[in-house]
N, C-alpha and C. Protein backbone atom coordinates (compact mmCIF):
# COMPACT_ATOMS: atom_id res chain seq x y z
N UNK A 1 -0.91 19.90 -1.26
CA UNK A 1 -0.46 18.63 -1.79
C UNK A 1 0.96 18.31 -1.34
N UNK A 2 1.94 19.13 -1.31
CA UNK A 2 3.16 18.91 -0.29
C UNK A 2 3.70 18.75 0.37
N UNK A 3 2.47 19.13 1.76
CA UNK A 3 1.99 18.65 2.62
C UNK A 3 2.44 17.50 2.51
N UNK A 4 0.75 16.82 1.85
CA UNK A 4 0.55 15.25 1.81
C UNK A 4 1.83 14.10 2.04
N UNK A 5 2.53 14.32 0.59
CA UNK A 5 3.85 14.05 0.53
C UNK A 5 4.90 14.03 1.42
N UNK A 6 5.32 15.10 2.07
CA UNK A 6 5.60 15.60 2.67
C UNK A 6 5.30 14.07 4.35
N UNK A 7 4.07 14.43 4.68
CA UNK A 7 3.76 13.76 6.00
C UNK A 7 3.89 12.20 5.23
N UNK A 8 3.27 11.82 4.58
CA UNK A 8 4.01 10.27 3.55
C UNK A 8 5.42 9.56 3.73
N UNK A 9 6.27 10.84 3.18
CA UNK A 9 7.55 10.39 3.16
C UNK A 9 8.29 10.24 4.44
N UNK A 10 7.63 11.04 5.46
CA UNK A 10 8.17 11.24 7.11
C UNK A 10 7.68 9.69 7.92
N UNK A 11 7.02 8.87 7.02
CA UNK A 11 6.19 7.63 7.57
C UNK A 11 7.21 6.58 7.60
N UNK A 12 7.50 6.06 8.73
CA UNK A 12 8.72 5.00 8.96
C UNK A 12 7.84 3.61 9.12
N UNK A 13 8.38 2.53 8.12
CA UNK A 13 7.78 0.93 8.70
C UNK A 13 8.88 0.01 9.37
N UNK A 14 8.12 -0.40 10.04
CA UNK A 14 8.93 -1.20 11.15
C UNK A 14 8.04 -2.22 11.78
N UNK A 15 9.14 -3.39 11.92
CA UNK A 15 8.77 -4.52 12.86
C UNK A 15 9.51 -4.52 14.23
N UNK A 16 8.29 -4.71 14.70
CA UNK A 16 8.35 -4.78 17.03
C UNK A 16 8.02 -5.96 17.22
N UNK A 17 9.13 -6.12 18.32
CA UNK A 17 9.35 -7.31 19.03
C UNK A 17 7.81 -7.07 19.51
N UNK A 18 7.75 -8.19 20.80
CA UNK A 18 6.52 -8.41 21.32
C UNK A 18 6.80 -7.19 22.48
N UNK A 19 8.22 -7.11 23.51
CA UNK A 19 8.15 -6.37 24.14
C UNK A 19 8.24 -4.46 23.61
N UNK A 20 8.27 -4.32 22.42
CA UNK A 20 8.39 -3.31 21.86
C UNK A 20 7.11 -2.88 21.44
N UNK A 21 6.02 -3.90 21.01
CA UNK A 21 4.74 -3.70 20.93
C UNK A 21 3.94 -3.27 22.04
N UNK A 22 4.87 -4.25 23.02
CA UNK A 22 3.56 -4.31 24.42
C UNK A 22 3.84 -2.42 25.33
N UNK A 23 5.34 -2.16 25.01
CA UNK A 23 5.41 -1.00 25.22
C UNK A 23 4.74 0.27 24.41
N UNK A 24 4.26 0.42 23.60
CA UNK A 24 3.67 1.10 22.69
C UNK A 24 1.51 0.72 22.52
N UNK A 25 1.28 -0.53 23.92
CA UNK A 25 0.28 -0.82 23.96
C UNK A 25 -1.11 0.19 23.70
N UNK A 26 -0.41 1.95 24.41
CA UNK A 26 -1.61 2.49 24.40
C UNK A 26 -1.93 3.22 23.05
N UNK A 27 -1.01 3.04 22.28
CA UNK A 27 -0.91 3.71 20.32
C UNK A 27 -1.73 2.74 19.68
N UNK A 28 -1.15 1.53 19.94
CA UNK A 28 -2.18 0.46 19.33
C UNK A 28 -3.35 0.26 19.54
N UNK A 29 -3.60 0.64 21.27
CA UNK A 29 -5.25 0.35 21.51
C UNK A 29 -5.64 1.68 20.89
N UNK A 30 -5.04 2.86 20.44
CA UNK A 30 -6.02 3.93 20.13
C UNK A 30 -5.80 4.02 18.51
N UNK A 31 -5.04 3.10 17.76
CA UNK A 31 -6.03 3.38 16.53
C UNK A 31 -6.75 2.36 16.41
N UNK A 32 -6.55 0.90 17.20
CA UNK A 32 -7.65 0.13 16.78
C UNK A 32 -9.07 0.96 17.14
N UNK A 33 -8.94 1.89 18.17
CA UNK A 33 -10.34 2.48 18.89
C UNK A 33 -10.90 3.50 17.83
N UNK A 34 -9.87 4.26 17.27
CA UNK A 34 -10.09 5.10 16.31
C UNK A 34 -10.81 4.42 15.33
N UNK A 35 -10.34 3.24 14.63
CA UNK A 35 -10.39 3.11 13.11
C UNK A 35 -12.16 2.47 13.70
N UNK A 36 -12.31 1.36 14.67
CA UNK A 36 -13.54 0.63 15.07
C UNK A 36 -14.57 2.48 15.24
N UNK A 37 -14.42 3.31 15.88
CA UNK A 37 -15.11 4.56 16.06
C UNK A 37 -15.91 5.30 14.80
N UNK A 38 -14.29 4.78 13.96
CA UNK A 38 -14.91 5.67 12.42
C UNK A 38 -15.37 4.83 11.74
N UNK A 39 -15.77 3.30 11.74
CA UNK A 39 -16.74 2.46 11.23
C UNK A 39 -15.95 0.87 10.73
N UNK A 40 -14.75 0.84 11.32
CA UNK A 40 -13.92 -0.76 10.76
C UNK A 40 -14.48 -2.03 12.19
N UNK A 41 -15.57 -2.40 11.25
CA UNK A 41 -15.45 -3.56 12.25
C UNK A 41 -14.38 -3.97 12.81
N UNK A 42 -13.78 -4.86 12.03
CA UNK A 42 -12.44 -5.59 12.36
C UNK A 42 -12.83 -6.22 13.64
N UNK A 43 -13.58 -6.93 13.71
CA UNK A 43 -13.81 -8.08 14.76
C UNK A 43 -14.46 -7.28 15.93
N UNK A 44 -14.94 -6.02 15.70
CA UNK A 44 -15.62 -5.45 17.17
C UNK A 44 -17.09 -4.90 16.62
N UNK A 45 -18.20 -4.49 17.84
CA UNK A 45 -19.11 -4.00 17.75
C UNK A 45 -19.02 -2.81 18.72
N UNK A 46 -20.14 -1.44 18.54
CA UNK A 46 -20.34 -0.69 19.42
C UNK A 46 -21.19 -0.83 21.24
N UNK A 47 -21.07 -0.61 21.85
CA UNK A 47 -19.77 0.35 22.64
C UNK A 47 -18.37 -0.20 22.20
N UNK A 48 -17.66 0.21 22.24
CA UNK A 48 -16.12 -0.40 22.03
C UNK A 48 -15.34 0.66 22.56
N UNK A 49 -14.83 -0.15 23.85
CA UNK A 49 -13.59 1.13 24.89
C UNK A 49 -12.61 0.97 24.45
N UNK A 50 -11.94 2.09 24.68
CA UNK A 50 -10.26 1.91 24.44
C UNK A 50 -9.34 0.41 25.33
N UNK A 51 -10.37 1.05 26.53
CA UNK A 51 -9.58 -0.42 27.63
C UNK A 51 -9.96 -1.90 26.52
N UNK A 52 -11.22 -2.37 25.58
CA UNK A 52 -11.77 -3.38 25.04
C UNK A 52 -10.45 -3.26 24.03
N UNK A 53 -9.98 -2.35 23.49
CA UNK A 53 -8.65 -2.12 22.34
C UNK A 53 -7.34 -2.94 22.91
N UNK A 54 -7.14 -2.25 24.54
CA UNK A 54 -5.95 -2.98 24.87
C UNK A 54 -5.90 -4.11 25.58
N UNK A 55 -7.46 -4.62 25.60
CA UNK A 55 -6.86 -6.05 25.64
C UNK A 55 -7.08 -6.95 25.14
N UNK A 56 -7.52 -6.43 23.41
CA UNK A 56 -7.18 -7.15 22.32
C UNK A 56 -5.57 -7.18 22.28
N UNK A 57 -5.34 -6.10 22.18
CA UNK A 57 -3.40 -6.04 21.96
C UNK A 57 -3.00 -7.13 22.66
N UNK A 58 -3.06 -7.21 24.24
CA UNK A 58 -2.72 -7.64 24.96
C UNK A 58 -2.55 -9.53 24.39
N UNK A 59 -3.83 -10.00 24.35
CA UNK A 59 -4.27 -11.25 24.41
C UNK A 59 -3.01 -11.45 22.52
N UNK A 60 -3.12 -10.47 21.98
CA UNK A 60 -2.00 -10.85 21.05
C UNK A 60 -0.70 -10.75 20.97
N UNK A 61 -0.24 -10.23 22.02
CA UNK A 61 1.22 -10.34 22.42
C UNK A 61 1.76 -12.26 23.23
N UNK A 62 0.80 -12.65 23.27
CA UNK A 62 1.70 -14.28 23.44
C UNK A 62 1.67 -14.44 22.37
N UNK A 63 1.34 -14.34 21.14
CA UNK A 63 1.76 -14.83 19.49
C UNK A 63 2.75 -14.18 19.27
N UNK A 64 2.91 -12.85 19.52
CA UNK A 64 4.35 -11.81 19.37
C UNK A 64 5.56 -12.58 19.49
N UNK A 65 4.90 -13.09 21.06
CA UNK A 65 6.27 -13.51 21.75
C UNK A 65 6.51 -14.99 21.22
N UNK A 66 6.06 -16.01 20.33
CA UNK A 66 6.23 -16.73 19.88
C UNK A 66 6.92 -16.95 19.03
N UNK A 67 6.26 -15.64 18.35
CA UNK A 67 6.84 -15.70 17.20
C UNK A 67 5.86 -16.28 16.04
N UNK A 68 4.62 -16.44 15.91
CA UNK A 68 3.57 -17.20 15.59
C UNK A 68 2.51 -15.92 14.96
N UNK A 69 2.94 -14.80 15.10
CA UNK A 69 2.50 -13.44 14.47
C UNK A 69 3.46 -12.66 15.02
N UNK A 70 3.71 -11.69 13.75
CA UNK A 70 4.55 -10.61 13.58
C UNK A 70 4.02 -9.52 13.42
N UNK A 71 4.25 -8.77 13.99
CA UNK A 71 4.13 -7.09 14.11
C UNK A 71 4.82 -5.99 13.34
N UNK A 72 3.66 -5.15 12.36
CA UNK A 72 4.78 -4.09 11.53
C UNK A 72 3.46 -2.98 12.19
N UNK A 73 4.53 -1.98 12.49
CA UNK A 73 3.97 -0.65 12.31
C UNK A 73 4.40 0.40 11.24
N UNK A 74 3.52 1.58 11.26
CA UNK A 74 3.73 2.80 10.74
C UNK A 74 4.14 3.68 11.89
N UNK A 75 5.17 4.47 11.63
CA UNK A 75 5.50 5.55 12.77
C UNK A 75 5.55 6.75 11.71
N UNK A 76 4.74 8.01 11.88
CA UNK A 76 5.10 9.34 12.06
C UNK A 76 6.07 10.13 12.98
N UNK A 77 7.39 10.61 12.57
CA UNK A 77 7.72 10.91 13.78
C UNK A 77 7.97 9.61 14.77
N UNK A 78 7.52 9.97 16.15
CA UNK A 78 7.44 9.11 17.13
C UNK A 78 6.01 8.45 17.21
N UNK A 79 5.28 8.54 16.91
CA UNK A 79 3.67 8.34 17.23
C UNK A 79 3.53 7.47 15.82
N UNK A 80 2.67 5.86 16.40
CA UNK A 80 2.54 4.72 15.72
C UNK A 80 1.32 5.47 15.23
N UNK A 81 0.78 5.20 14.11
CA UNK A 81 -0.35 5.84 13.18
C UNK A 81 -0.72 4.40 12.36
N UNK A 82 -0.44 3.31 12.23
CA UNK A 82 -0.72 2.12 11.55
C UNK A 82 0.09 1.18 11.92
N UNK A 83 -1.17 -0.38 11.82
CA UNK A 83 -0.43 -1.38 11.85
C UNK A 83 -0.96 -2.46 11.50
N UNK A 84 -0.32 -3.82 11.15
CA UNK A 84 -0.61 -4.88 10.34
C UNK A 84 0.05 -5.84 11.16
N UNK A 85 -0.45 -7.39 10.92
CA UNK A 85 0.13 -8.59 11.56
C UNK A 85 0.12 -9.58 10.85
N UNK A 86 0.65 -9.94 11.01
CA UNK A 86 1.19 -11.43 10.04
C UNK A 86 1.46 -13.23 10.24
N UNK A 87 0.22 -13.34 10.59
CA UNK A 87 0.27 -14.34 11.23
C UNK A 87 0.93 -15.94 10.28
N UNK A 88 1.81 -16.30 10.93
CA UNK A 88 2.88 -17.42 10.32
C UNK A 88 2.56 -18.56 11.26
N UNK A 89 2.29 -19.01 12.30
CA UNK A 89 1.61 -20.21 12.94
C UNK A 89 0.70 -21.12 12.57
N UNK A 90 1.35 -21.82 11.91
CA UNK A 90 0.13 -22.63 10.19
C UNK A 90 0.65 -24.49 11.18
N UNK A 91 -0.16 -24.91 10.60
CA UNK A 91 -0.01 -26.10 10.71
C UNK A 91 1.41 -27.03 9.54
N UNK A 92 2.15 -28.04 9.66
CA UNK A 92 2.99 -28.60 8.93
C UNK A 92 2.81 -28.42 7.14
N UNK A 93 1.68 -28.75 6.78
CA UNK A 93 0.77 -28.53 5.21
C UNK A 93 0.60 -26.80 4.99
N UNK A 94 0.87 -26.72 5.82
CA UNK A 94 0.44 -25.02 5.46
C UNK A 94 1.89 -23.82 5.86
N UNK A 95 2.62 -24.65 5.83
CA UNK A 95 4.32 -23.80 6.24
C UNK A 95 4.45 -22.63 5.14
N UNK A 96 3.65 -22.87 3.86
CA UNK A 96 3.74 -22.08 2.83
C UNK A 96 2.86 -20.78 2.74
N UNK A 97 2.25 -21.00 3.83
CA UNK A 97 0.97 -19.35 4.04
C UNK A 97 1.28 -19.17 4.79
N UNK A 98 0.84 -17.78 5.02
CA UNK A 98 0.58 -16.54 6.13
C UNK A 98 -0.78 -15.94 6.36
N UNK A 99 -1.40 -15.52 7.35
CA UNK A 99 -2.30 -14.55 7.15
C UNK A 99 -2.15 -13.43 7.37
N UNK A 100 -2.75 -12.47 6.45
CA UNK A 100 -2.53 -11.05 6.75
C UNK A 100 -3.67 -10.31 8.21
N UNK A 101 -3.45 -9.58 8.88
CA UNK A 101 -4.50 -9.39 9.83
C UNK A 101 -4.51 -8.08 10.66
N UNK A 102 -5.46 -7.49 10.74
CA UNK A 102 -5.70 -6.11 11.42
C UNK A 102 -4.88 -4.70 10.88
N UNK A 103 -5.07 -5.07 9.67
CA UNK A 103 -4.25 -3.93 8.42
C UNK A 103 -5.27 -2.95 9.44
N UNK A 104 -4.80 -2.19 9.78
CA UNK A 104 -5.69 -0.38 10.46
C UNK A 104 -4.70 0.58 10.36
N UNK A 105 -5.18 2.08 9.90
CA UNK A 105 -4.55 2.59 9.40
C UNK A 105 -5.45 4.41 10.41
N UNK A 106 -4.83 4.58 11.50
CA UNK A 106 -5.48 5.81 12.18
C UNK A 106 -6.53 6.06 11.33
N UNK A 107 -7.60 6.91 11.41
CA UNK A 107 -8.02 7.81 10.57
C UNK A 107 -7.19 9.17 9.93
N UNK A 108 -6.81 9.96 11.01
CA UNK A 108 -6.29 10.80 11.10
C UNK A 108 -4.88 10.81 10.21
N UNK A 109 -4.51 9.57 9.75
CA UNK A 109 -3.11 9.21 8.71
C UNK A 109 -3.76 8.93 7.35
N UNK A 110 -5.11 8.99 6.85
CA UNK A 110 -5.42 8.17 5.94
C UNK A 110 -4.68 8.79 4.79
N UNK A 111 -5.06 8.36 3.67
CA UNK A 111 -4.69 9.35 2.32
C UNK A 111 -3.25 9.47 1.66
N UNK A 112 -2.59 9.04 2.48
CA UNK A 112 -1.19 8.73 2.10
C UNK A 112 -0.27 7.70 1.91
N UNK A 113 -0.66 6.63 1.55
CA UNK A 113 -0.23 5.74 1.35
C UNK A 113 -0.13 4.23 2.36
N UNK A 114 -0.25 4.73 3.42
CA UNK A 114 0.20 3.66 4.40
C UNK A 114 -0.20 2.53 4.47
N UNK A 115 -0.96 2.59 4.21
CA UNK A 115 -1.90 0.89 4.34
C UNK A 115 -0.68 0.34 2.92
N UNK A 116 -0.72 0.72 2.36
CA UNK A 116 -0.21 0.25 0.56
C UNK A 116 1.32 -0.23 1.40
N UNK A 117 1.82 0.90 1.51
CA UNK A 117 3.51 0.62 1.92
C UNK A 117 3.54 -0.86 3.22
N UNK A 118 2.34 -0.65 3.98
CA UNK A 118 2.46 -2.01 5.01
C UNK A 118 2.34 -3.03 4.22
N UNK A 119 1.09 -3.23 3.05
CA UNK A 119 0.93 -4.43 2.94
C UNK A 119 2.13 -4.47 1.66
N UNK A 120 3.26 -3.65 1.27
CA UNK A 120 4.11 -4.30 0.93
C UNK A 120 5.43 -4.82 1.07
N UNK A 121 5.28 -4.07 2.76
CA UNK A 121 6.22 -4.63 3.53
C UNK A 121 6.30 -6.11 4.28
N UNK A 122 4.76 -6.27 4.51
CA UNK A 122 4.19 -7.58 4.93
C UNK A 122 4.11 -8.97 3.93
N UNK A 123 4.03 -8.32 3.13
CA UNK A 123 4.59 -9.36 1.84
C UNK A 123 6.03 -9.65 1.70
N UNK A 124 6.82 -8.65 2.00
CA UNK A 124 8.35 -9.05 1.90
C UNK A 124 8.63 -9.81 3.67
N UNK A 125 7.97 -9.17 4.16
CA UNK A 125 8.57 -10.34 5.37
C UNK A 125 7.88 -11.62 5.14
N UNK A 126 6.86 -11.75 4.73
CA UNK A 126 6.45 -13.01 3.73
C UNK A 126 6.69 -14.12 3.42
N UNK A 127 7.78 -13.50 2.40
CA UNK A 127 8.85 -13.79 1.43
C UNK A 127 10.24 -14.20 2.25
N UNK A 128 10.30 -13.64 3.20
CA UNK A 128 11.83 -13.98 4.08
C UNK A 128 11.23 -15.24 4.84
N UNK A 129 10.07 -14.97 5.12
CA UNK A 129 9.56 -16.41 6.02
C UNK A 129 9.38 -17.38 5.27
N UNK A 130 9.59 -17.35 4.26
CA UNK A 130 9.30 -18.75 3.19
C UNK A 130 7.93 -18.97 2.68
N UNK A 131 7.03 -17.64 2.92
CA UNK A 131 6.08 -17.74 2.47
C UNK A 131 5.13 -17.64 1.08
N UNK A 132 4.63 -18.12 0.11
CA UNK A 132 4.27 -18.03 -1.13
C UNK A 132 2.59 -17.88 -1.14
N UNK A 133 1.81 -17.73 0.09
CA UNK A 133 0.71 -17.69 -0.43
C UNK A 133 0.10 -17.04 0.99
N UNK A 134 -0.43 -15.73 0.68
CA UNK A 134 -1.16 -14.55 1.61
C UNK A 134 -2.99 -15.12 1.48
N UNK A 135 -3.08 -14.42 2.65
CA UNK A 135 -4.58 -15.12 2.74
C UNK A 135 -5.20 -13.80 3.69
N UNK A 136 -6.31 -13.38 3.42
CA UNK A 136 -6.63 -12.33 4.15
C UNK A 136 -8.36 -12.33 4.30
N UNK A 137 -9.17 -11.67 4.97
CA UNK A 137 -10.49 -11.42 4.79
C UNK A 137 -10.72 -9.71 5.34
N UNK A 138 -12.10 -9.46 4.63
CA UNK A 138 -12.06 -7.93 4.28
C UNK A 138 -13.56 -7.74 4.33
N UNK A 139 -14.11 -7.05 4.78
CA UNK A 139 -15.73 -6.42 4.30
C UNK A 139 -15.65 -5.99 3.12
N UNK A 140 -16.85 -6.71 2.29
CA UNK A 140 -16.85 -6.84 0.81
C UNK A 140 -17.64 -5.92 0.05
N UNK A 141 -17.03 -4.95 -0.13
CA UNK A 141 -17.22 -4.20 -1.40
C UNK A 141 -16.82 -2.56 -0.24
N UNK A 142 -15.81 -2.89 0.76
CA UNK A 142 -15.01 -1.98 1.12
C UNK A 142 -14.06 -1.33 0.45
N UNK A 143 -13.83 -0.24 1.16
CA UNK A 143 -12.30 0.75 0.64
C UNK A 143 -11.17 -0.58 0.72
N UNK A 144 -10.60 -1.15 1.57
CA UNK A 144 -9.36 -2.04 2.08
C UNK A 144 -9.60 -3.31 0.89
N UNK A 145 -10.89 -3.82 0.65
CA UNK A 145 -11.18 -5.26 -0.78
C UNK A 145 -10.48 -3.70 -1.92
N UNK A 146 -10.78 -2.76 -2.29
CA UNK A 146 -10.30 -2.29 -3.41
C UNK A 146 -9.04 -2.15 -3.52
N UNK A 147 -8.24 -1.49 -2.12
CA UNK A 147 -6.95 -1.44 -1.77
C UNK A 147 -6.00 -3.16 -1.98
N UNK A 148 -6.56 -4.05 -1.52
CA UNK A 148 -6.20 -5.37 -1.69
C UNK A 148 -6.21 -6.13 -3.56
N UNK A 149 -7.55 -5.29 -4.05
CA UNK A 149 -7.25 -5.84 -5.01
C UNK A 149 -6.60 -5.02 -6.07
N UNK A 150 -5.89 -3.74 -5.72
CA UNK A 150 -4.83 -3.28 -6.61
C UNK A 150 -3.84 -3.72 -6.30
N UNK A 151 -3.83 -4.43 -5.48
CA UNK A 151 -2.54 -5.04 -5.00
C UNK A 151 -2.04 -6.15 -5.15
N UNK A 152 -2.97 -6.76 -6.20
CA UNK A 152 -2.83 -8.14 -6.73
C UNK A 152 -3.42 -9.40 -6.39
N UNK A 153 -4.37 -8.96 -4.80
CA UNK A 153 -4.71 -10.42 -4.18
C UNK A 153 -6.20 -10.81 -5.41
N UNK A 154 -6.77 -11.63 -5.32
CA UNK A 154 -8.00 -12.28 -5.82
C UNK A 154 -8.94 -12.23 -5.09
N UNK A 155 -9.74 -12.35 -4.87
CA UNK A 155 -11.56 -12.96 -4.50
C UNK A 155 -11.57 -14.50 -4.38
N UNK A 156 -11.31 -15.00 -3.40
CA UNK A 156 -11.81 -16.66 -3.41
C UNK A 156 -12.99 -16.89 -3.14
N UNK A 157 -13.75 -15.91 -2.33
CA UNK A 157 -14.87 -16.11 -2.51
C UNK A 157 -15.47 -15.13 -1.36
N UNK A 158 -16.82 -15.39 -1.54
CA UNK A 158 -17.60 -14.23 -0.35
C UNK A 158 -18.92 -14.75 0.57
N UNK A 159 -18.31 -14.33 1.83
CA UNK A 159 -19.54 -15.31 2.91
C UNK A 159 -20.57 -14.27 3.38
N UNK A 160 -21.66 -14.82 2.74
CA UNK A 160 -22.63 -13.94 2.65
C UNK A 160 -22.58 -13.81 4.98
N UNK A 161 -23.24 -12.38 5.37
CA UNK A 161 -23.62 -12.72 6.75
C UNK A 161 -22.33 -13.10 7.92
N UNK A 162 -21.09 -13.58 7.42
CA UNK A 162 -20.38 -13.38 7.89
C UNK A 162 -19.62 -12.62 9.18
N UNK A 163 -20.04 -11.69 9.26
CA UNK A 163 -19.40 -10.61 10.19
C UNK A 163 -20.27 -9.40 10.12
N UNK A 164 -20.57 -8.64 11.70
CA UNK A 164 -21.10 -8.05 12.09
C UNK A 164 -20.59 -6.66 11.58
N UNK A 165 -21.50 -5.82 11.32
CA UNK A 165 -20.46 -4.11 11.20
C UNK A 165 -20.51 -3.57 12.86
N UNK A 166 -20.08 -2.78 12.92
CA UNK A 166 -20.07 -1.82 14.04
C UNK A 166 -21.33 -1.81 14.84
N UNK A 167 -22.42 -1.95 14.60
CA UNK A 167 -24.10 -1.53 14.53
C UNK A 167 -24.61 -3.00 14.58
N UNK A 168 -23.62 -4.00 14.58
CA UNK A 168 -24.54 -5.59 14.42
C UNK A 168 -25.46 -5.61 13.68
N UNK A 169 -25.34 -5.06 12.55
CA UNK A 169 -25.68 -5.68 10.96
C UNK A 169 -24.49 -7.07 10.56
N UNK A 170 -25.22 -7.78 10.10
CA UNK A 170 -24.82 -9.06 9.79
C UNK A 170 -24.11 -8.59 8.26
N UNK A 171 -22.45 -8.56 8.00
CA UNK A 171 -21.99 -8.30 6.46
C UNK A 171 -21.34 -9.58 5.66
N UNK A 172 -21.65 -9.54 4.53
CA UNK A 172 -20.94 -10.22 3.64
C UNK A 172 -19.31 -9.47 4.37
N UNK A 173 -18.50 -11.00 4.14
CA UNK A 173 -16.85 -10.83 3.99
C UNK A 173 -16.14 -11.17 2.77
N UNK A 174 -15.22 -10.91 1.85
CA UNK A 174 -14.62 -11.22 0.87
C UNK A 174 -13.58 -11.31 1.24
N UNK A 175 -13.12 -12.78 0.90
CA UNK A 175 -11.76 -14.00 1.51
C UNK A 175 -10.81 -13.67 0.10
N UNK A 176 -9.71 -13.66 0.40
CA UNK A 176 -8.53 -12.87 -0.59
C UNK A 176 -7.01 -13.46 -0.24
N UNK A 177 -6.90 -13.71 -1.86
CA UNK A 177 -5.29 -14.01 -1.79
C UNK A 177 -4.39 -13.82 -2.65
N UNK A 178 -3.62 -13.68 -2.33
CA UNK A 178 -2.35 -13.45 -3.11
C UNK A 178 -1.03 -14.42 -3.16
N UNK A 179 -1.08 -15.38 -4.51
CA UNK A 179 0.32 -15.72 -5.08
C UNK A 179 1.65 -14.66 -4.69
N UNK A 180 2.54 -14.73 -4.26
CA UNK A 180 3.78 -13.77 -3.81
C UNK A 180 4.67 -14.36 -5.19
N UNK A 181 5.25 -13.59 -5.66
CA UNK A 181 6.34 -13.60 -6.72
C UNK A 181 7.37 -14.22 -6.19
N UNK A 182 8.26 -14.63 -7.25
CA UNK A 182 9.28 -15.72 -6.29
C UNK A 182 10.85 -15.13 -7.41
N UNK A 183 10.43 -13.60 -7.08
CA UNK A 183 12.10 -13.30 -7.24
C UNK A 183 12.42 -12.83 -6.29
N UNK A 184 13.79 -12.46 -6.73
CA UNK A 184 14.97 -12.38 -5.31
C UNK A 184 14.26 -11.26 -4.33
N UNK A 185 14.40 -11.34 -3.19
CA UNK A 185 14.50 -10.47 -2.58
C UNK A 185 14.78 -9.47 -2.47
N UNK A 186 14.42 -8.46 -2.32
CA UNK A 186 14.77 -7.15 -1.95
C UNK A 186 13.99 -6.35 -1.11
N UNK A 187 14.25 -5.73 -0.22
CA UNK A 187 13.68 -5.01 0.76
C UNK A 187 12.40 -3.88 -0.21
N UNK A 188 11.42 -3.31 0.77
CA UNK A 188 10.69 -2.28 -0.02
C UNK A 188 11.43 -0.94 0.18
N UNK A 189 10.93 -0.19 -1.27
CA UNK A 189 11.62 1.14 -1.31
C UNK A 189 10.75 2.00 0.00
């Protein structure tokens, strides 16, 4: 158990530029490859190559560089083990949301918090962006919908058929949000 802790507390979050992402391209294509391997859809089906990983990354580094999605990782050490995006490129009516997107969390890191500490770091950059209302989607009646909803978001609702699993089974998705609190700022512990 000290361990656990132990490798937890050694877990650094951080936001990368686009060129800081694009340098770290082959960490990112291998836990998206990992987490899609050990069963996270997240927008892919099987076969799914590592090369199919990096150039998802890829095709999302012109939003990086926009500035139109933001990039947080998890670092162990030196080696990225998780990451989340935050997409802020809303239309004029919608300056007040964000979407949350591609919360993945290695396999090999699970169990310790990380996913939790991103999405409450992603909420405070959020909050610096002027944002008051998170919007996310999740495979419904997943580990990540339970993780989301200790975390305060809601259920707006659920599309039956929605999204494919790994195997192209057709899944229900559960659409989720979260009100952001509107006190002061402060960074996460």
């Amino acid at each position: 158990m000290k361990e656990l802790a132990a490798a937890a507390e050694a877990v650094v979050i951080e936001e990368l530029t686009a060129e800081q992402g694009l340098a770290r391209l082959d960490e990112l294509a291998d836990i998206l490859h990992a987490c899609v391997l050990d069963g996270a859809s997240v927008g892919f089906v099987l076969p799914f190559s590592i090369e199919q990983a990096k150039r998802f990354w890829l095709g999302q580094s012109q939003s990086w560089r926009s500035g139109g999605r933001l990039l947080l990782v998890a670092r162990q050490g030196q080696r990225l083990v998780a990451v989340v995006q935050l997409g802020i490129d809303t239309p004029p009516n919608g300056s007040h949301r964000a979407e949350v997107t591609k919360l993945l969390v290695h396999p090999a890191a699970r169990r310790l918090g990380i996913a939790r500490r991103l999405m409450e770091e992603v909420e405070w950059l959020a909050r610096r962006q002027q944002r008051s209302l998170l919007i996310l989607d999740t495979c419904s009646g997943s580990t990540a919908e339970g993780l989301y909803r200790s975390l305060g978001y809601e259920l707006a609702g659920q599309v039956p058929g929605y999204a494919q699993s790994i195997h192209g089974v057709p899944e229900a998705t559960s659409v989720m949000y979260r009100m952001l609190p509107s006190a002061p700022l402060s960074a996460p512990v």
